[in-house]
C-alpha atoms as a PDB file:
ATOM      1  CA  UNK A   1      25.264 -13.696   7.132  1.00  0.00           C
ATOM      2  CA  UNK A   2      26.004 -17.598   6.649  1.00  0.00           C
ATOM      3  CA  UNK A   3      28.750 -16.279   4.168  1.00  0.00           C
ATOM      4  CA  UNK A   4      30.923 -14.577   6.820  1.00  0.00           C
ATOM      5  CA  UNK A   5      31.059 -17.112   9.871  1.00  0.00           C
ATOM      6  CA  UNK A   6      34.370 -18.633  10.133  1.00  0.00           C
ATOM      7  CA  UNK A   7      35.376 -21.526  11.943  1.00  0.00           C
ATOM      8  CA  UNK A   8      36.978 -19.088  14.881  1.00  0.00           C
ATOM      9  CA  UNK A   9      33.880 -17.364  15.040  1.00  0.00           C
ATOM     10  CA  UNK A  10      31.862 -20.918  16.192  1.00  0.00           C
ATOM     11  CA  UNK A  11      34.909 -22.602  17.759  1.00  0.00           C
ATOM     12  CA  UNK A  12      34.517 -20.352  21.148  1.00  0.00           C
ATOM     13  CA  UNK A  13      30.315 -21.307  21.432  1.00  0.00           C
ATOM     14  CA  UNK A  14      31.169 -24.899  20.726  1.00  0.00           C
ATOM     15  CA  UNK A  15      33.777 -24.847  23.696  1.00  0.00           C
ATOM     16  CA  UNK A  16      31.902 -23.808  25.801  1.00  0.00           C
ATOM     17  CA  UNK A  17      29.659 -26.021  25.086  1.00  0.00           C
ATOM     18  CA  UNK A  18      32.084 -29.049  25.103  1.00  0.00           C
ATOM     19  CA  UNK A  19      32.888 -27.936  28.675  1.00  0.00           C
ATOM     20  CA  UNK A  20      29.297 -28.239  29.694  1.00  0.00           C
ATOM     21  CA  UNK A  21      28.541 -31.925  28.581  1.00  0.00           C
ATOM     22  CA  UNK A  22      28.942 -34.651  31.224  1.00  0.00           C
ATOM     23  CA  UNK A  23      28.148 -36.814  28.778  1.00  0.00           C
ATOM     24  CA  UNK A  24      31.789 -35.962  26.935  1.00  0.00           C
ATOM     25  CA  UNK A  25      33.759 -36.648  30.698  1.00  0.00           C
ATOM     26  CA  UNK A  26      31.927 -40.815  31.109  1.00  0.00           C
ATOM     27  CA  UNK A  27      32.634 -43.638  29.482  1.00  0.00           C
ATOM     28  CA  UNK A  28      29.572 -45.852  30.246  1.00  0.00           C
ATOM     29  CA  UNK A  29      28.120 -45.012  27.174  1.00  0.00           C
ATOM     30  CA  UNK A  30      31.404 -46.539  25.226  1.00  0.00           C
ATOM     31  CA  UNK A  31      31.576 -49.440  22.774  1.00  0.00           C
ATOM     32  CA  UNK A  32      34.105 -52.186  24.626  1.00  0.00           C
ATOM     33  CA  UNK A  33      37.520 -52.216  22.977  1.00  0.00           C
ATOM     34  CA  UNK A  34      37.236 -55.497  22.376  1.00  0.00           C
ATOM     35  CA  UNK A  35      34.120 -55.256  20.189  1.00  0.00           C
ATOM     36  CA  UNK A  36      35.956 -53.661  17.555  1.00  0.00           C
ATOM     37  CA  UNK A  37      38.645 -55.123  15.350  1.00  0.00           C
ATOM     38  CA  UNK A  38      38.224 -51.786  12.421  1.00  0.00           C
ATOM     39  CA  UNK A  39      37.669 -48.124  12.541  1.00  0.00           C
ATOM     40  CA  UNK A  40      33.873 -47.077  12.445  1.00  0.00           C
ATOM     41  CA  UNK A  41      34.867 -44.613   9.945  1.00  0.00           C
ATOM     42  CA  UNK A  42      36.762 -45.867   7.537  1.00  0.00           C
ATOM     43  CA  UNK A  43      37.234 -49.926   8.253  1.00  0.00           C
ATOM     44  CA  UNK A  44      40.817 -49.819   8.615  1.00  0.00           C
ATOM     45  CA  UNK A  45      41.811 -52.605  10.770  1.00  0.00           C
ATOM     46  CA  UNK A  46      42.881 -51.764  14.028  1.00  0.00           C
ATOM     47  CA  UNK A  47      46.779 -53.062  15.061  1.00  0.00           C
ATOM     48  CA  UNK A  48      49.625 -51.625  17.475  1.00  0.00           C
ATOM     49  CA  UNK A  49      50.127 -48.508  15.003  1.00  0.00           C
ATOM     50  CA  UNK A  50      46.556 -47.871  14.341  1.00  0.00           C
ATOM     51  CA  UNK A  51      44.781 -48.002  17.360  1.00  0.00           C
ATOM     52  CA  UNK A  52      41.697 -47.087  18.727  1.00  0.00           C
ATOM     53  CA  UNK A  53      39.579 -43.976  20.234  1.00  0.00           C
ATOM     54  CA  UNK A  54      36.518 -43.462  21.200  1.00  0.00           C
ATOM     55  CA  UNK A  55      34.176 -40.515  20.711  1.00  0.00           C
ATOM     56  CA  UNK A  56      33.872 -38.744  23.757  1.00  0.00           C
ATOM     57  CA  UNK A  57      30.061 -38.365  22.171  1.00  0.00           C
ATOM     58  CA  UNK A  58      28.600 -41.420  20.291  1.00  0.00           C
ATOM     59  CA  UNK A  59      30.974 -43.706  22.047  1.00  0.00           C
ATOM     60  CA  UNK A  60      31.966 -45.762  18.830  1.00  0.00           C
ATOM     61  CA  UNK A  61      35.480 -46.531  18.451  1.00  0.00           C
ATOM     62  CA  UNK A  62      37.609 -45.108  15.194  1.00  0.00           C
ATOM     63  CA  UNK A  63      41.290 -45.018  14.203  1.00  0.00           C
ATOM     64  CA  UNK A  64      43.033 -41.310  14.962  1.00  0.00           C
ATOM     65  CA  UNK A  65      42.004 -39.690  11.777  1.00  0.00           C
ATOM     66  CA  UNK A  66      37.934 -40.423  12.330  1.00  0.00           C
ATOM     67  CA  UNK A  67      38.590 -38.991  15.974  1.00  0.00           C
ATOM     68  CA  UNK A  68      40.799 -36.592  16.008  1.00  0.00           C
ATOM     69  CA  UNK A  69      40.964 -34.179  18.961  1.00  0.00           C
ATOM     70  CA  UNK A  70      38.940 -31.059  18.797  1.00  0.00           C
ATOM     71  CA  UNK A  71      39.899 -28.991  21.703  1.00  0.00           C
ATOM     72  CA  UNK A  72      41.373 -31.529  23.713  1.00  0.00           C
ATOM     73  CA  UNK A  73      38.355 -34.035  23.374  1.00  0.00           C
ATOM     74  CA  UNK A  74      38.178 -37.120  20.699  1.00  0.00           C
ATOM     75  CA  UNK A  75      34.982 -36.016  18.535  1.00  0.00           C
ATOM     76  CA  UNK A  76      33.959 -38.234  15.295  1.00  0.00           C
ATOM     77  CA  UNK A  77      33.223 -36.731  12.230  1.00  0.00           C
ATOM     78  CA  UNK A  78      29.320 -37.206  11.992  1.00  0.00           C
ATOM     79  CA  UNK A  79      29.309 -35.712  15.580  1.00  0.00           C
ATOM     80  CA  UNK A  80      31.414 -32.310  14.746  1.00  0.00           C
ATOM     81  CA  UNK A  81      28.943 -31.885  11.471  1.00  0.00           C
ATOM     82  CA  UNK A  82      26.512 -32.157  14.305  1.00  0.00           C
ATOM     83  CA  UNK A  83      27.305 -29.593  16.510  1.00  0.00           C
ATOM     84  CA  UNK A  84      28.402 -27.505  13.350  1.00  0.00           C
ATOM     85  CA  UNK A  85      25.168 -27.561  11.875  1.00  0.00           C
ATOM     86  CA  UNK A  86      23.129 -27.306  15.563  1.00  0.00           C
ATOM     87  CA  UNK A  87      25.563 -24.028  15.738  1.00  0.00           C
ATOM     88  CA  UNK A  88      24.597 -22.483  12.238  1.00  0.00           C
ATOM     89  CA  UNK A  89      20.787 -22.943  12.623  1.00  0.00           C
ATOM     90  CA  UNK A  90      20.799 -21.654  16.291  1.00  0.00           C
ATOM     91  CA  UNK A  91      22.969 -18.644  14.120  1.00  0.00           C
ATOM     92  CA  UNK A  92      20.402 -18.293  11.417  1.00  0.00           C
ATOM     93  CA  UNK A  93      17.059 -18.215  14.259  1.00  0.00           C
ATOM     94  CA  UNK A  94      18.996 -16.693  16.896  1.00  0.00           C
ATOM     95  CA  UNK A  95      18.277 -19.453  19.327  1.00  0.00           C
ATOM     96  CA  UNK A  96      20.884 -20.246  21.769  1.00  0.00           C
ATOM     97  CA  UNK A  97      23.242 -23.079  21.255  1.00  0.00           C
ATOM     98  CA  UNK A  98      22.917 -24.700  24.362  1.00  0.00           C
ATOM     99  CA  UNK A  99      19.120 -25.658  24.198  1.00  0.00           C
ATOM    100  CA  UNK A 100      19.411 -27.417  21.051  1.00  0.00           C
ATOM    101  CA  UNK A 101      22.414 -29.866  21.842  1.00  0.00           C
ATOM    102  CA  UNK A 102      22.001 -30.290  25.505  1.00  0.00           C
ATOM    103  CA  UNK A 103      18.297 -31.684  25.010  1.00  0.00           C
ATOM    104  CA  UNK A 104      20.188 -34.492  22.764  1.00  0.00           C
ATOM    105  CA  UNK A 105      23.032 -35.251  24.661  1.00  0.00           C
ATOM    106  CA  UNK A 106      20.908 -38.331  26.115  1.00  0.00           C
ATOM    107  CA  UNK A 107      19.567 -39.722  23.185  1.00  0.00           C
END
Protein backbone atom coordinates (compact mmCIF):
# COMPACT_ATOMS: atom_id res chain seq x y z
CA UNK A 1 0.00 0.00 0.00
CA UNK A 2 2.72 2.58 1.40
CA UNK A 3 4.91 1.12 -1.52
CA UNK A 4 2.76 2.48 -4.38
CA UNK A 5 1.82 6.19 -3.33
CA UNK A 6 3.63 8.60 -5.40
CA UNK A 7 4.16 12.08 -4.85
CA UNK A 8 1.19 12.92 -7.61
CA UNK A 9 -0.97 10.72 -5.86
CA UNK A 10 -0.69 13.11 -2.35
CA UNK A 11 0.11 16.37 -4.17
CA UNK A 12 -3.82 16.89 -5.15
CA UNK A 13 -5.05 16.16 -1.08
CA UNK A 14 -2.29 18.44 0.08
CA UNK A 15 -3.64 21.27 -2.32
CA UNK A 16 -6.48 21.24 -1.35
CA UNK A 17 -5.57 21.44 1.74
CA UNK A 18 -3.09 24.37 1.22
CA UNK A 19 -6.12 26.22 -0.20
CA UNK A 20 -8.04 25.75 2.98
CA UNK A 21 -5.50 27.24 5.57
CA UNK A 22 -5.93 30.91 6.51
CA UNK A 23 -3.19 30.50 8.42
CA UNK A 24 -0.91 30.09 4.95
CA UNK A 25 -2.71 33.69 3.44
CA UNK A 26 -1.47 36.08 7.13
CA UNK A 27 1.53 37.19 8.06
CA UNK A 28 1.02 38.04 11.78
CA UNK A 29 2.40 34.96 12.74
CA UNK A 30 5.89 35.95 10.80
CA UNK A 31 9.37 36.39 12.26
CA UNK A 32 10.33 40.35 11.43
CA UNK A 33 12.85 40.57 8.60
CA UNK A 34 14.95 42.28 10.56
CA UNK A 35 15.37 39.57 13.20
CA UNK A 36 17.20 37.48 10.93
CA UNK A 37 20.64 38.04 9.49
CA UNK A 38 20.95 33.76 8.27
CA UNK A 39 18.70 31.17 6.85
CA UNK A 40 16.84 29.01 9.57
CA UNK A 41 17.80 26.11 7.56
CA UNK A 42 21.00 26.11 6.70
CA UNK A 43 22.79 29.47 8.35
CA UNK A 44 23.75 30.95 5.21
CA UNK A 45 23.95 34.57 5.69
CA UNK A 46 21.39 36.49 4.19
CA UNK A 47 22.71 39.47 1.47
CA UNK A 48 21.13 41.10 -1.81
CA UNK A 49 21.54 37.61 -3.73
CA UNK A 50 20.41 35.44 -0.97
CA UNK A 51 17.53 36.81 0.47
CA UNK A 52 14.88 35.94 2.58
CA UNK A 53 11.30 34.03 2.72
CA UNK A 54 9.18 33.18 5.03
CA UNK A 55 7.14 30.02 5.54
CA UNK A 56 3.75 30.68 4.75
CA UNK A 57 3.38 28.00 7.89
CA UNK A 58 5.92 28.31 10.80
CA UNK A 59 6.65 31.85 9.86
CA UNK A 60 10.57 31.52 10.22
CA UNK A 61 12.54 33.09 7.63
CA UNK A 62 15.05 30.83 5.22
CA UNK A 63 17.09 31.49 2.07
CA UNK A 64 15.16 30.13 -1.36
CA UNK A 65 16.36 26.62 -1.17
CA UNK A 66 14.86 25.96 2.67
CA UNK A 67 11.54 27.58 1.20
CA UNK A 68 11.04 26.81 -1.93
CA UNK A 69 7.56 27.15 -3.45
CA UNK A 70 5.29 24.20 -3.32
CA UNK A 71 2.31 25.03 -5.34
CA UNK A 72 2.66 28.57 -5.39
CA UNK A 73 3.16 28.92 -1.50
CA UNK A 74 6.79 29.21 0.37
CA UNK A 75 6.69 25.90 2.64
CA UNK A 76 9.98 24.93 4.81
CA UNK A 77 11.26 21.68 4.81
CA UNK A 78 10.28 20.41 8.40
CA UNK A 79 6.74 21.71 7.48
CA UNK A 80 6.32 19.66 3.96
CA UNK A 81 7.71 16.36 6.01
CA UNK A 82 4.80 17.47 8.10
CA UNK A 83 2.04 17.46 6.00
CA UNK A 84 3.74 14.43 4.13
CA UNK A 85 3.73 12.32 7.00
CA UNK A 86 0.03 13.77 8.44
CA UNK A 87 -0.97 12.58 4.66
CA UNK A 88 0.54 8.94 4.86
CA UNK A 89 -0.89 8.09 8.34
CA UNK A 90 -4.38 9.58 7.49
CA UNK A 91 -3.54 6.97 4.18
CA UNK A 92 -2.59 4.05 6.33
CA UNK A 93 -6.01 4.59 9.02
CA UNK A 94 -8.14 5.98 6.45
CA UNK A 95 -8.79 9.13 8.37
CA UNK A 96 -9.29 12.19 6.44
CA UNK A 97 -6.53 14.63 5.90
CA UNK A 98 -8.16 17.60 6.87
CA UNK A 99 -8.90 16.74 10.62
CA UNK A 100 -5.45 16.00 11.42
CA UNK A 101 -3.66 19.26 10.08
CA UNK A 102 -6.39 21.75 10.48
CA UNK A 103 -6.61 21.00 14.39
CA UNK A 104 -2.71 22.14 14.32
CA UNK A 105 -2.73 24.92 12.19
CA UNK A 106 -2.97 27.14 15.52
CA UNK A 107 -0.47 25.69 17.52
Amino acid sequence: ALESLTWDMIMPVVSKYLESVDRLHSRTHWKPDTSATHCSGCDAKFSFFNRKHHCRYCGNIFCSQHAPEVLGVRLCSRTRIFMLLCTLRNLVLGLSFFNCLCSLVNT
